[in-house]
PDB file of N, CA and C in Angstrom:
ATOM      1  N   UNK A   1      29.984 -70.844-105.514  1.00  0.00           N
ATOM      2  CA  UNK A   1      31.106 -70.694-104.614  1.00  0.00           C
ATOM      3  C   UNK A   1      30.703 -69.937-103.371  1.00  0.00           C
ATOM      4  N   UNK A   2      30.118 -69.147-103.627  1.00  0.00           N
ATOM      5  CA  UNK A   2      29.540 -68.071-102.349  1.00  0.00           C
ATOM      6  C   UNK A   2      28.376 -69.016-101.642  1.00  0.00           C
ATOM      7  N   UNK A   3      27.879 -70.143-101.805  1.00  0.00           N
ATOM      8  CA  UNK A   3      26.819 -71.117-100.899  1.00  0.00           C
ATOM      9  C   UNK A   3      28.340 -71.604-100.102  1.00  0.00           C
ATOM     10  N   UNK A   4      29.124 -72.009-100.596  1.00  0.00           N
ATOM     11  CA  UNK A   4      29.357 -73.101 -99.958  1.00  0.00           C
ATOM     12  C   UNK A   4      30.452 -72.358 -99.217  1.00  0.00           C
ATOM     13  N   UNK A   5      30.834 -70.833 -99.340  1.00  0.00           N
ATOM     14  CA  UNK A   5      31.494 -70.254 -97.754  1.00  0.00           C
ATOM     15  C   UNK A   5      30.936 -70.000 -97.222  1.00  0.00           C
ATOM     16  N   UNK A   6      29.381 -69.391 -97.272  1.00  0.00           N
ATOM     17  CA  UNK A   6      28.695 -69.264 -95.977  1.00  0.00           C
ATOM     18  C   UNK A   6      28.258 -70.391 -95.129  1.00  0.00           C
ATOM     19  N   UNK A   7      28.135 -71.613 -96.238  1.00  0.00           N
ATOM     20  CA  UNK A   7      27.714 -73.255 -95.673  1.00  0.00           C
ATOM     21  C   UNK A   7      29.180 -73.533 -94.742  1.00  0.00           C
ATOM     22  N   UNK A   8      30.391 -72.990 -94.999  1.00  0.00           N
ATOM     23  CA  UNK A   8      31.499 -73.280 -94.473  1.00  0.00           C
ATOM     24  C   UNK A   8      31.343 -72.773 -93.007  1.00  0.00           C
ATOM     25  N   UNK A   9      31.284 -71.534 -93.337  1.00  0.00           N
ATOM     26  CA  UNK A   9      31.435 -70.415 -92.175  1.00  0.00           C
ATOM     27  C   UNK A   9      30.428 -70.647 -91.051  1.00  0.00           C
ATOM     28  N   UNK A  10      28.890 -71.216 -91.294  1.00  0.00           N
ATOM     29  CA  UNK A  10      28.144 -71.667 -90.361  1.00  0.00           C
ATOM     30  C   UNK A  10      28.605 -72.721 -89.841  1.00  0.00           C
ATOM     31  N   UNK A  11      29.261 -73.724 -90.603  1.00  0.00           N
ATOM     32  CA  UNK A  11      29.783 -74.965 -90.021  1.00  0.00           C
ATOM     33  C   UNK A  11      30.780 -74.721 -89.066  1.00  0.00           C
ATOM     34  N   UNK A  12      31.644 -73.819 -89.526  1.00  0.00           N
ATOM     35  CA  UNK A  12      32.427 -73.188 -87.958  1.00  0.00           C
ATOM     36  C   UNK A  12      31.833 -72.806 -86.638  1.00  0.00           C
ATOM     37  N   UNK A  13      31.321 -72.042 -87.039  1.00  0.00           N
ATOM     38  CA  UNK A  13      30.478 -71.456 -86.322  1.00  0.00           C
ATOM     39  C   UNK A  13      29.675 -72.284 -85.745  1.00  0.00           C
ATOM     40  N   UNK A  14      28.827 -73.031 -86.020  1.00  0.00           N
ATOM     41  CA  UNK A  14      27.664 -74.209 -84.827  1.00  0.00           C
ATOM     42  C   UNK A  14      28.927 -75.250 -84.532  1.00  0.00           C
ATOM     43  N   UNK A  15      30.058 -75.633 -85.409  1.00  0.00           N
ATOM     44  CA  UNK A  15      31.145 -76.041 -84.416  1.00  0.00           C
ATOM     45  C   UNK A  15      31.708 -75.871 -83.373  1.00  0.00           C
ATOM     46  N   UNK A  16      32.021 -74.555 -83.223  1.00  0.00           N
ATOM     47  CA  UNK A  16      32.608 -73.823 -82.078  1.00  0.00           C
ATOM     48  C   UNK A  16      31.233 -73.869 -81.298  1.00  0.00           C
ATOM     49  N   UNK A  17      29.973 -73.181 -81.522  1.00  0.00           N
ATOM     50  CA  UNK A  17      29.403 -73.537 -80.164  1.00  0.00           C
ATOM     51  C   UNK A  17      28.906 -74.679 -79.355  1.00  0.00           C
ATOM     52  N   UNK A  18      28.865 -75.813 -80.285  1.00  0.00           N
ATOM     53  CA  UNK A  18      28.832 -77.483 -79.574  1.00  0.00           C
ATOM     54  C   UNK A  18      29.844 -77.457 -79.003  1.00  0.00           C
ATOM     55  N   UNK A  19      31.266 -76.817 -79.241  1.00  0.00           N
ATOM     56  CA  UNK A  19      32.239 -77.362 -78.244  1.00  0.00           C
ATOM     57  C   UNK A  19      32.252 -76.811 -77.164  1.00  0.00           C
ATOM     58  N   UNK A  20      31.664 -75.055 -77.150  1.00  0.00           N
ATOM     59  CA  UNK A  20      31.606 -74.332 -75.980  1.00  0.00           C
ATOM     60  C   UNK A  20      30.397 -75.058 -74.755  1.00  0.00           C
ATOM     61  N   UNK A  21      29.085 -75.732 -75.798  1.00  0.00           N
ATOM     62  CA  UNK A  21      28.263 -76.057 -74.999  1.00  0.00           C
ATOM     63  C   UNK A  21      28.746 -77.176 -74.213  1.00  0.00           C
ATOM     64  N   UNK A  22      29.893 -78.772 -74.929  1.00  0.00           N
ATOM     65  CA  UNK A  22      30.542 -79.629 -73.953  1.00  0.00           C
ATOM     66  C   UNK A  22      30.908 -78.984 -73.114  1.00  0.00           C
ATOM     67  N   UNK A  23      31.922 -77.862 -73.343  1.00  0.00           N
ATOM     68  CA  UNK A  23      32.847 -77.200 -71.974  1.00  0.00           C
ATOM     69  C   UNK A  23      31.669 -76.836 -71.267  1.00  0.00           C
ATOM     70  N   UNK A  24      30.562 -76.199 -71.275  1.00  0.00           N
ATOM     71  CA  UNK A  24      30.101 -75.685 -70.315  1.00  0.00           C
ATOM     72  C   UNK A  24      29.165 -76.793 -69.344  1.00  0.00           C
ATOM     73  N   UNK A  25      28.484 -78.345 -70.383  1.00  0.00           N
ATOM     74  CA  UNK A  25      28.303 -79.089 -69.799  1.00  0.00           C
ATOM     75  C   UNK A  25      28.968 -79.699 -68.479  1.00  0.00           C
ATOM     76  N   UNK A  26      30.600 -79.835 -69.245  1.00  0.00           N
ATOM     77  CA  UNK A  26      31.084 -80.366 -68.552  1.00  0.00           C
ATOM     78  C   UNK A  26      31.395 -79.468 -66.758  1.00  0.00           C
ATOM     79  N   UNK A  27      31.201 -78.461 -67.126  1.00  0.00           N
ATOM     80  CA  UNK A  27      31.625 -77.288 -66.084  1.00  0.00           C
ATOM     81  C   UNK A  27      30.149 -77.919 -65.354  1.00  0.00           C
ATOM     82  N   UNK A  28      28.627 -77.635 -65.379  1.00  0.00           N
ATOM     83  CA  UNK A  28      27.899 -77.905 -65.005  1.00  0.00           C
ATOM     84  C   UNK A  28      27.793 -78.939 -64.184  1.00  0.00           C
ATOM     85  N   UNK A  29      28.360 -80.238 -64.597  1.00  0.00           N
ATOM     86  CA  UNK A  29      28.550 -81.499 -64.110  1.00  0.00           C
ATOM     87  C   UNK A  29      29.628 -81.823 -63.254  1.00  0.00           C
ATOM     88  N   UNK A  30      30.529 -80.796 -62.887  1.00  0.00           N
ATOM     89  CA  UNK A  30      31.949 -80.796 -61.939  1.00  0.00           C
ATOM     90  C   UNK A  30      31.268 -80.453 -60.964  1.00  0.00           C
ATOM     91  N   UNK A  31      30.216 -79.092 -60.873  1.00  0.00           N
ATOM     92  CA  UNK A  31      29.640 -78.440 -59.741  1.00  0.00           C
ATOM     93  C   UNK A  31      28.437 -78.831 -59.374  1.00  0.00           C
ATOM     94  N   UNK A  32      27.915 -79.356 -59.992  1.00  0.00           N
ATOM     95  CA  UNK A  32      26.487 -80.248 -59.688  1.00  0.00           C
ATOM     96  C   UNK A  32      26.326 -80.225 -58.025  1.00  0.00           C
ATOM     97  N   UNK A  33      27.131 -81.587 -58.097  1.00  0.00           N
ATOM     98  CA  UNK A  33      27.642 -82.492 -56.861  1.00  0.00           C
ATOM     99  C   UNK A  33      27.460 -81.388 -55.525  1.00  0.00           C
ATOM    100  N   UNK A  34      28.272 -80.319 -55.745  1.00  0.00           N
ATOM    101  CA  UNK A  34      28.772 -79.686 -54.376  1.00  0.00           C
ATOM    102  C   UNK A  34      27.744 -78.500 -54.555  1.00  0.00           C
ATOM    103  N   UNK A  35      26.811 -78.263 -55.492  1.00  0.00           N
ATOM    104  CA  UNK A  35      25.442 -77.061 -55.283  1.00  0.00           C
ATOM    105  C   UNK A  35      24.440 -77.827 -54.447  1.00  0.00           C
ATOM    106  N   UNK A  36      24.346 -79.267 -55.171  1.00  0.00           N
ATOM    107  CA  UNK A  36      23.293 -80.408 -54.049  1.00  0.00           C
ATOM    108  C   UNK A  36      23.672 -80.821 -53.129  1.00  0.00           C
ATOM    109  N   UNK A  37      24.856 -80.667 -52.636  1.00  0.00           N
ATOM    110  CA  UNK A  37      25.506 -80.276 -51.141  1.00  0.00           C
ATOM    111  C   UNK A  37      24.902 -79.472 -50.297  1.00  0.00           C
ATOM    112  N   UNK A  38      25.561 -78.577 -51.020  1.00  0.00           N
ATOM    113  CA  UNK A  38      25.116 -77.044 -50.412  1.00  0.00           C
ATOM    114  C   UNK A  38      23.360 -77.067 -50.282  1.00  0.00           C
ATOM    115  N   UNK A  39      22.765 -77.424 -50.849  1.00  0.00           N
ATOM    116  CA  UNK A  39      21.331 -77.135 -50.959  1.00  0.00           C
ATOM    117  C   UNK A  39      21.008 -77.814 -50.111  1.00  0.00           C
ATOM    118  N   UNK A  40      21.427 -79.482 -49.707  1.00  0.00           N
ATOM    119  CA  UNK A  40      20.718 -79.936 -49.021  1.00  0.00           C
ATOM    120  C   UNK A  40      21.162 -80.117 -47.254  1.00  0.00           C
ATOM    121  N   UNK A  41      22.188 -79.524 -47.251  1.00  0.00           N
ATOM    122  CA  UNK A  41      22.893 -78.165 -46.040  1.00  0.00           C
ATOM    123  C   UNK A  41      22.759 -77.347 -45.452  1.00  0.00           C
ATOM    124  N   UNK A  42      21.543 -76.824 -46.428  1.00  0.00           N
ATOM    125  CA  UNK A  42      20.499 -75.459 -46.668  1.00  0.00           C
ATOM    126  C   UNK A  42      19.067 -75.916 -45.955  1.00  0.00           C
ATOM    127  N   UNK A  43      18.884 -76.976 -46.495  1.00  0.00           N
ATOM    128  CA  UNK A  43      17.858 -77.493 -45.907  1.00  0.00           C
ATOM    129  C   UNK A  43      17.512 -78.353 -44.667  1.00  0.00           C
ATOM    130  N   UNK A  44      18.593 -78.885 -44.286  1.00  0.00           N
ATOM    131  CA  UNK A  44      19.001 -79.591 -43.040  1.00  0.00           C
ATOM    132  C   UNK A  44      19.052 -78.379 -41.907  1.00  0.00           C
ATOM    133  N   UNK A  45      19.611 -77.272 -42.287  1.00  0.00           N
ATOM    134  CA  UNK A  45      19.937 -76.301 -41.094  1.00  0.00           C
ATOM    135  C   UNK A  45      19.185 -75.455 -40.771  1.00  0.00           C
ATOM    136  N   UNK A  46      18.707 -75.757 -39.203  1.00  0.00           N
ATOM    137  CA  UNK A  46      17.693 -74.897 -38.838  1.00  0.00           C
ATOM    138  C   UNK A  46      18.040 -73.405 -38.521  1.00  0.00           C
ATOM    139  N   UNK A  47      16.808 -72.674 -38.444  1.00  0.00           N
ATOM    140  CA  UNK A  47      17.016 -71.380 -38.562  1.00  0.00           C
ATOM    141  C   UNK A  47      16.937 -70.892 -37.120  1.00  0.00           C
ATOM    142  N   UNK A  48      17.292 -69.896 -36.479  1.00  0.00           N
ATOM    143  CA  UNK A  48      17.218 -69.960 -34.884  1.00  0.00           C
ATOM    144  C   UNK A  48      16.995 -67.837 -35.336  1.00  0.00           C
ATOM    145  N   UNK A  49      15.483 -67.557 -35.046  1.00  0.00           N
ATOM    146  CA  UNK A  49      15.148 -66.203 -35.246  1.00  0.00           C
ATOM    147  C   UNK A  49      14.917 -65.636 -33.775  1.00  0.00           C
ATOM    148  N   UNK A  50      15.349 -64.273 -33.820  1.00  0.00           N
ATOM    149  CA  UNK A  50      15.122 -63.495 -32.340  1.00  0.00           C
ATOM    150  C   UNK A  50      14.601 -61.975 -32.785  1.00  0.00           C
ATOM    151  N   UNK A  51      13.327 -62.468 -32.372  1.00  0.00           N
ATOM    152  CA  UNK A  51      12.750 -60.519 -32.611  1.00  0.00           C
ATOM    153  C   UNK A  51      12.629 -59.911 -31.703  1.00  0.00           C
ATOM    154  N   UNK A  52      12.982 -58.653 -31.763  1.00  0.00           N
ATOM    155  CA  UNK A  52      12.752 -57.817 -30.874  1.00  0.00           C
ATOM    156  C   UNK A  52      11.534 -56.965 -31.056  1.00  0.00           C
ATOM    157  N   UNK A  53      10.624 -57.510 -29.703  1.00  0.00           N
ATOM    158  CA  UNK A  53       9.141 -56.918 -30.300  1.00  0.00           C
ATOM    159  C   UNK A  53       8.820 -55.723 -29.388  1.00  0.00           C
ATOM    160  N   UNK A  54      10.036 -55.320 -28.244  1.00  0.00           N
ATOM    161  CA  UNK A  54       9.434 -54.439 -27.599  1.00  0.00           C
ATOM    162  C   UNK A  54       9.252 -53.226 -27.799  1.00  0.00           C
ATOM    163  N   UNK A  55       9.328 -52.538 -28.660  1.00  0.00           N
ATOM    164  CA  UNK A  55       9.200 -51.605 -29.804  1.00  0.00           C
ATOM    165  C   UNK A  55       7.845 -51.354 -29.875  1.00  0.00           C
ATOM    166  N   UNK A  56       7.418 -52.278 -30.681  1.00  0.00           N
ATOM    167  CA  UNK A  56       6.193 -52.834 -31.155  1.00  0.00           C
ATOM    168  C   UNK A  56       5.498 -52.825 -29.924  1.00  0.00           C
ATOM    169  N   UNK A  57       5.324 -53.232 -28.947  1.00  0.00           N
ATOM    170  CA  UNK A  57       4.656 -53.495 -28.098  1.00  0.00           C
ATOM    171  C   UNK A  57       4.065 -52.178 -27.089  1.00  0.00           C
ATOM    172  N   UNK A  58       5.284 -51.170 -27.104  1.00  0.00           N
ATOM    173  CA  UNK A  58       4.891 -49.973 -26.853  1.00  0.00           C
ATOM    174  C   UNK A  58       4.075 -49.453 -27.941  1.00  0.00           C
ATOM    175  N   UNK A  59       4.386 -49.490 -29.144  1.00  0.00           N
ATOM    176  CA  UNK A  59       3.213 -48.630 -30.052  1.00  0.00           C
ATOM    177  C   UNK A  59       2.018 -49.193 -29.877  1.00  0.00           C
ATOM    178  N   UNK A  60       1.715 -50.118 -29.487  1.00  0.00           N
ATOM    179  CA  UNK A  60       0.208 -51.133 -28.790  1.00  0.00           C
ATOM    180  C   UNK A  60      -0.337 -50.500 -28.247  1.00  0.00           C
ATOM    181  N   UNK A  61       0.640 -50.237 -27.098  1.00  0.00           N
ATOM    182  CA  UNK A  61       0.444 -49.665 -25.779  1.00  0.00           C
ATOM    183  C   UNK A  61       0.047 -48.223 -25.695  1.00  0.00           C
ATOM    184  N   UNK A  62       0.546 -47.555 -26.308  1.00  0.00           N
ATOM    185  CA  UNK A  62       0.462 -45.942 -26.700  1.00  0.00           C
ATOM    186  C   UNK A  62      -0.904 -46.026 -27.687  1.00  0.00           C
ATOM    187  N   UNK A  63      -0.932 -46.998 -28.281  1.00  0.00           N
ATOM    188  CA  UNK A  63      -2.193 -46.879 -29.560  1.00  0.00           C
ATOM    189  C   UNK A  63      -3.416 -47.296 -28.504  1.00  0.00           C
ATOM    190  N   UNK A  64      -3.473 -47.740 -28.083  1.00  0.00           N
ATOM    191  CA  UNK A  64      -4.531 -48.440 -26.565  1.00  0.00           C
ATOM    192  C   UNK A  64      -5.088 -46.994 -25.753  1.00  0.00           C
ATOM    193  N   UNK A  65      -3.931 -46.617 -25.459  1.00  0.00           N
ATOM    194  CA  UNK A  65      -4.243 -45.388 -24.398  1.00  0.00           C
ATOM    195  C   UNK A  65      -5.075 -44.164 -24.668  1.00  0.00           C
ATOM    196  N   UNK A  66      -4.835 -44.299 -26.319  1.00  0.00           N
ATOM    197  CA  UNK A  66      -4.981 -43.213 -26.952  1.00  0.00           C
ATOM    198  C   UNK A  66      -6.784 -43.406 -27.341  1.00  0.00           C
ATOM    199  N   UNK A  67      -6.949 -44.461 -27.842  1.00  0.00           N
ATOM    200  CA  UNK A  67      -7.926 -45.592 -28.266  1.00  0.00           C
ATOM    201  C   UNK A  67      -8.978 -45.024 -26.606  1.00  0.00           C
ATOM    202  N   UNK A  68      -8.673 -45.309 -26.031  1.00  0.00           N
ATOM    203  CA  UNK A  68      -8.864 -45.230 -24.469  1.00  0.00           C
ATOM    204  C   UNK A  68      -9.794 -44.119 -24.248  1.00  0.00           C
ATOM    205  N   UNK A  69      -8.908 -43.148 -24.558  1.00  0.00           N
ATOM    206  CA  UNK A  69      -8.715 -41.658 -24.338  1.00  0.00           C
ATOM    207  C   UNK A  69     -10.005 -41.100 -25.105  1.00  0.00           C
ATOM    208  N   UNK A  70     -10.168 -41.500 -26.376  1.00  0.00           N
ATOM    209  CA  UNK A  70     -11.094 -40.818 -27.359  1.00  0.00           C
ATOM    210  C   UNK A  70     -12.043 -41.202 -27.540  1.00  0.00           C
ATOM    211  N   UNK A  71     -12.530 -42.472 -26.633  1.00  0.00           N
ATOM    212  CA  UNK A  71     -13.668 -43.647 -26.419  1.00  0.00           C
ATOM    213  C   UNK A  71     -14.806 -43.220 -25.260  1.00  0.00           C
ATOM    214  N   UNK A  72     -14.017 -42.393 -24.605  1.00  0.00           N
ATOM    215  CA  UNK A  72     -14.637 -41.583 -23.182  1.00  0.00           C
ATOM    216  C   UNK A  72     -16.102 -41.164 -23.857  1.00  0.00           C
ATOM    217  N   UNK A  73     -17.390 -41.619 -23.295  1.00  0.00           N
ATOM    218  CA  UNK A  73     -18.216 -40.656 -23.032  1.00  0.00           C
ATOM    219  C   UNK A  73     -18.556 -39.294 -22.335  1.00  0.00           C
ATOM    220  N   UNK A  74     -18.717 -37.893 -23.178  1.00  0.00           N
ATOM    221  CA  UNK A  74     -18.649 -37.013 -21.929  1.00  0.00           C
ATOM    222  C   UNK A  74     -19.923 -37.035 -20.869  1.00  0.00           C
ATOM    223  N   UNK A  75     -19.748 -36.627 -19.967  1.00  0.00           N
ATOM    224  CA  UNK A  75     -20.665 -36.613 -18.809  1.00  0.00           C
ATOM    225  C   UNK A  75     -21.721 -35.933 -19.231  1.00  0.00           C
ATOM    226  N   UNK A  76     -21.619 -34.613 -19.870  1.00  0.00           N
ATOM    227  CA  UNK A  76     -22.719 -33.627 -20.465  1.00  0.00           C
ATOM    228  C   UNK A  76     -23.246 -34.571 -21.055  1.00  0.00           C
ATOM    229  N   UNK A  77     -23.459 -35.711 -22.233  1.00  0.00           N
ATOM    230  CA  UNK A  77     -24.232 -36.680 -22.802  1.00  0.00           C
ATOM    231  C   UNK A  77     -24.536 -37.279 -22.069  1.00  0.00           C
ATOM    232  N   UNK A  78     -23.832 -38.240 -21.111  1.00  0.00           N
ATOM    233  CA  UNK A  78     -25.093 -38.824 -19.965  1.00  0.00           C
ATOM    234  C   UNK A  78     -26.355 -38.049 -19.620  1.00  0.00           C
ATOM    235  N   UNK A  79     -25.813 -37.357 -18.955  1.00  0.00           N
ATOM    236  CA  UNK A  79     -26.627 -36.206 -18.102  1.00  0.00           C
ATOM    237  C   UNK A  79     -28.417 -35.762 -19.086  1.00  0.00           C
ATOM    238  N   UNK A  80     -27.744 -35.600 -19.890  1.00  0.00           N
ATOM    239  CA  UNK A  80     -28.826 -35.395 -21.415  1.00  0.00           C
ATOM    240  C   UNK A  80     -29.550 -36.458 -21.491  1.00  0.00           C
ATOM    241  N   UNK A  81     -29.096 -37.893 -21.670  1.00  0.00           N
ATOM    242  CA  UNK A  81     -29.716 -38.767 -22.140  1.00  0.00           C
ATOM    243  C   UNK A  81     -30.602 -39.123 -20.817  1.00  0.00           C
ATOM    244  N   UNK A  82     -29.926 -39.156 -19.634  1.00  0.00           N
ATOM    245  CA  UNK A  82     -30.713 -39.066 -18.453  1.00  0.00           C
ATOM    246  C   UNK A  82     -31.601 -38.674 -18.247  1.00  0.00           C
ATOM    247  N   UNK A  83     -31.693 -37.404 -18.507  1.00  0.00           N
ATOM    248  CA  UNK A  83     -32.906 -35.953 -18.589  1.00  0.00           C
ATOM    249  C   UNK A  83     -33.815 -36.537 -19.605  1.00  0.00           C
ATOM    250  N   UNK A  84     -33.422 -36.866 -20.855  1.00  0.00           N
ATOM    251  CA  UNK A  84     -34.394 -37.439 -21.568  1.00  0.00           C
ATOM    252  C   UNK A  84     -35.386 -38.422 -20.885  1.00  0.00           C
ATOM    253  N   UNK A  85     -34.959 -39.766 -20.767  1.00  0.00           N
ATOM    254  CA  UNK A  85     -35.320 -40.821 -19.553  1.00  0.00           C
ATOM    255  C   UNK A  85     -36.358 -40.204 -19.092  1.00  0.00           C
ATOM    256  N   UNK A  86     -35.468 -39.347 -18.031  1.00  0.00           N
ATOM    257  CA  UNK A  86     -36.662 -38.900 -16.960  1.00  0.00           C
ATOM    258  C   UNK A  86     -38.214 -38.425 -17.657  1.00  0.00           C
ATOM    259  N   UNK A  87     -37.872 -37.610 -18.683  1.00  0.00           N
ATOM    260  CA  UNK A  87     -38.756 -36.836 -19.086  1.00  0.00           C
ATOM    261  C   UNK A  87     -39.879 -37.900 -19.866  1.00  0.00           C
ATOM    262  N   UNK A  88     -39.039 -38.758 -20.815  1.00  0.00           N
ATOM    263  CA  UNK A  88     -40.047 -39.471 -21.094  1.00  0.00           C
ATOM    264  C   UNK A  88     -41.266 -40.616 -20.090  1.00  0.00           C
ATOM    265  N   UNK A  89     -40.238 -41.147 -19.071  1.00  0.00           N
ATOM    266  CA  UNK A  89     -40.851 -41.712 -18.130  1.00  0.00           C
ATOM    267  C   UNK A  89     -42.331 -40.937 -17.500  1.00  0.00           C
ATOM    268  N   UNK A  90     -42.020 -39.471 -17.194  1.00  0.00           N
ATOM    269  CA  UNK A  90     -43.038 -38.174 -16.603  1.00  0.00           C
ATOM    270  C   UNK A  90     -43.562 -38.548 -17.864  1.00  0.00           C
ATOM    271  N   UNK A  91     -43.893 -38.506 -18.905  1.00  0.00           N
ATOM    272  CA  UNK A  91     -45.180 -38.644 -19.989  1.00  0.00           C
ATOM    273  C   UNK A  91     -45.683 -39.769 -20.128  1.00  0.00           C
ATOM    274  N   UNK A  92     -45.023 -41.225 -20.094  1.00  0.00           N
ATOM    275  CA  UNK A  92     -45.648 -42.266 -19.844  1.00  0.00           C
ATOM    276  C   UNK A  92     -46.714 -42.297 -18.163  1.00  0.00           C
ATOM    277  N   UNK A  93     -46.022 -41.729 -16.910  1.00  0.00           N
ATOM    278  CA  UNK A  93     -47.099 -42.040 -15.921  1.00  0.00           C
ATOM    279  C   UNK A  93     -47.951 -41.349 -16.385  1.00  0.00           C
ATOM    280  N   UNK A  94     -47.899 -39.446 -16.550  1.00  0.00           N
ATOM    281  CA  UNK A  94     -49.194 -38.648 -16.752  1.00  0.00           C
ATOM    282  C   UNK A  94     -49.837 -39.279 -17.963  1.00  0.00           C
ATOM    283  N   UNK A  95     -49.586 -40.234 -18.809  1.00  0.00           N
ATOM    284  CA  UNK A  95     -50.619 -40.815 -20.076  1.00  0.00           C
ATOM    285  C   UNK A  95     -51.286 -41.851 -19.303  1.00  0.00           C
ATOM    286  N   UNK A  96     -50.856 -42.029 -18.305  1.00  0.00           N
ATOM    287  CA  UNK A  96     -51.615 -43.462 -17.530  1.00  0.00           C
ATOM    288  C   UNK A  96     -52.304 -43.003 -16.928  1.00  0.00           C
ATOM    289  N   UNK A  97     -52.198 -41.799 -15.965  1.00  0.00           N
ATOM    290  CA  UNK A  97     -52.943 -41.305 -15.091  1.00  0.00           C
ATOM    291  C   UNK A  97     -54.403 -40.791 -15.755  1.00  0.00           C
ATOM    292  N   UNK A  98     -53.772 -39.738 -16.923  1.00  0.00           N
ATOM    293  CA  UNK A  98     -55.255 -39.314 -17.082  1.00  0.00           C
ATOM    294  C   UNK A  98     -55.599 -40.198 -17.857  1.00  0.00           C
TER     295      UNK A  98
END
């Protein structure tokens, strides 16, 4: 006796949810139609974007200057590397000479 109420009680039970699953089929299949509407509505319509980059364009600009700024050779290093030059040049003639 106790098989055949739980055999009962499942039979309710997967009853009721085949019928919930028609209803929800059927719900699925009302809205179908008008989501593949919408989607392909979605896809037809172009997008029209406006950025505002001048923001951006100053931090370029400021990052450049700066870039600029810290790129400088100082003059004291010329001047040095110059002196070098010279100096080596004065040891190449006096190696020729004598």
């Amino acid at each position: 006796m106790r098989d055949n109420l739980s055999q009962r009680k499942l039979l309710e039970i997967l009853t009721e949810e085949i019928e919930e699953l028609k209803k929800t089929t059927e719900n699925i299949n009302e809205v179908a139609p008008e989501i593949a509407r919408q989607l392909e509505k979605l896809k037809t319509t172009k997008l029209k974007v406006d950025l505002n980059t001048g923001s951006l364009q100053q931090i370029l600009k400021e990052h450049e200057e700066v870039m600029k700024k810290n790129m400088v050779i100082p003059k004291w290093f010329l001047i040095l590397v110059g002196l070098v030059i010279v100096f080596l040049l004065m040891e190449v003639v006096w190696l020729l000479i004598a």
